[in-house]
Protein backbone atom coordinates (compact mmCIF):
# COMPACT_ATOMS: atom_id res chain seq x y z
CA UNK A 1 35.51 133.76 85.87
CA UNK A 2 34.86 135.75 82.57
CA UNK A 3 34.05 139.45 83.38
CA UNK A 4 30.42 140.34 82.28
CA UNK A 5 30.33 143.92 82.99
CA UNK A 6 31.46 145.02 79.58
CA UNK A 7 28.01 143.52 78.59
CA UNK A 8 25.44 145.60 77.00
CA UNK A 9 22.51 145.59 78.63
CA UNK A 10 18.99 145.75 77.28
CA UNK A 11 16.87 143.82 74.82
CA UNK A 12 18.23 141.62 71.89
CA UNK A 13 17.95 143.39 67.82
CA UNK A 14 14.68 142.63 66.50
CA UNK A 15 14.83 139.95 63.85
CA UNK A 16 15.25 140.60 60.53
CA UNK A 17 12.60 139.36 57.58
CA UNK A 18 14.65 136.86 54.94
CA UNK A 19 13.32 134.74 52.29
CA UNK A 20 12.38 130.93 53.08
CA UNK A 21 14.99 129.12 51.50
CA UNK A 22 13.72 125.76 51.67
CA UNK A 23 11.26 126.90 49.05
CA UNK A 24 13.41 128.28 46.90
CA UNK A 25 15.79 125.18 47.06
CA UNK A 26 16.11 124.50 42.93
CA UNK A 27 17.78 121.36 43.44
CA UNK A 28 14.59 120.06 44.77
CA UNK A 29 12.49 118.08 42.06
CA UNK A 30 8.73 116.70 42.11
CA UNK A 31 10.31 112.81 41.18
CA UNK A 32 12.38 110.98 44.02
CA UNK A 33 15.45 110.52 43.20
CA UNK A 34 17.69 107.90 43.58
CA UNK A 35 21.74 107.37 44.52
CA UNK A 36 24.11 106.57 41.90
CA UNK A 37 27.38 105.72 43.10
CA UNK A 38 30.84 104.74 40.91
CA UNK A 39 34.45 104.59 41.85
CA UNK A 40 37.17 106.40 40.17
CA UNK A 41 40.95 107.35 40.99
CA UNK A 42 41.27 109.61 43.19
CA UNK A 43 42.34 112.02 40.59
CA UNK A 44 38.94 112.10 38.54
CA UNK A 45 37.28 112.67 41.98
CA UNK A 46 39.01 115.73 42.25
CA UNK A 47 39.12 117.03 38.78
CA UNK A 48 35.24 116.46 38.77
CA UNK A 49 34.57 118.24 42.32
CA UNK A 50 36.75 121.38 41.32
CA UNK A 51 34.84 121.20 37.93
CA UNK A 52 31.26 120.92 39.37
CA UNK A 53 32.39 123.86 42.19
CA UNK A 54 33.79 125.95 39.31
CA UNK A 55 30.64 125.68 37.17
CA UNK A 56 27.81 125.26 39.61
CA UNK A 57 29.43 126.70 43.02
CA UNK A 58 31.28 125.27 45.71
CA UNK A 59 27.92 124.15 47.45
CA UNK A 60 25.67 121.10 48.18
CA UNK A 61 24.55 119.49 44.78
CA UNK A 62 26.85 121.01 41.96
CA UNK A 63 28.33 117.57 41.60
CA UNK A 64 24.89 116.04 41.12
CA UNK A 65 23.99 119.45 38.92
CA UNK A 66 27.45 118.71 36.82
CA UNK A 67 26.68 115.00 36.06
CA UNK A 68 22.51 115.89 34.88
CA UNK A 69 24.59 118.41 32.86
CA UNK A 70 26.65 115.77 31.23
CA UNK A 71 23.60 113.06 30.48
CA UNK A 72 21.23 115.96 28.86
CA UNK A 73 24.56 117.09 26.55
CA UNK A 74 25.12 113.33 26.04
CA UNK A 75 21.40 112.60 25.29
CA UNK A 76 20.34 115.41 23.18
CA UNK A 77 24.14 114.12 20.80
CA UNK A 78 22.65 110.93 20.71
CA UNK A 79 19.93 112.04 18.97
């Protein structure tokens, strides 16, 4: 049985105040978007995650962030 008398007794620490974060998401956009999916070796797939995590943070999104990146730097050499 665990021992519970090195316990503290007494009330929990009051919570503390943070910012909501689910407003100030900026991956969120006003448009739906939409999956794109391709297959590459293995080796591009890891290249591009370590590249997206090195520019953009090793978090949810940088590989979507990296590839909108690439088509506005593609689109504004087309023109």
């Amino acid at each position: 049985m665990a021992n519970t008398s090195i316990l503290k007794k007494g009330a929990p620490p009051p919570r503390e105040k943070t910012t909501n974060v689910i407003e100030a998401d900026p991956r969120k956009s006003e448009a739906k978007n939409k999956p794109l999916q391709v297959m590459v070796p293995p080796e591009v797939f890891d290249a591009f995650s370590a590249r997206a995590g090195e520019t953009f943070g090793y978090s949810k999104g940088s590989k979507s962030q990296l590839f909108m990146a690439m088509w506005e730097a593609y689109n504004s050499m087309k023109r």
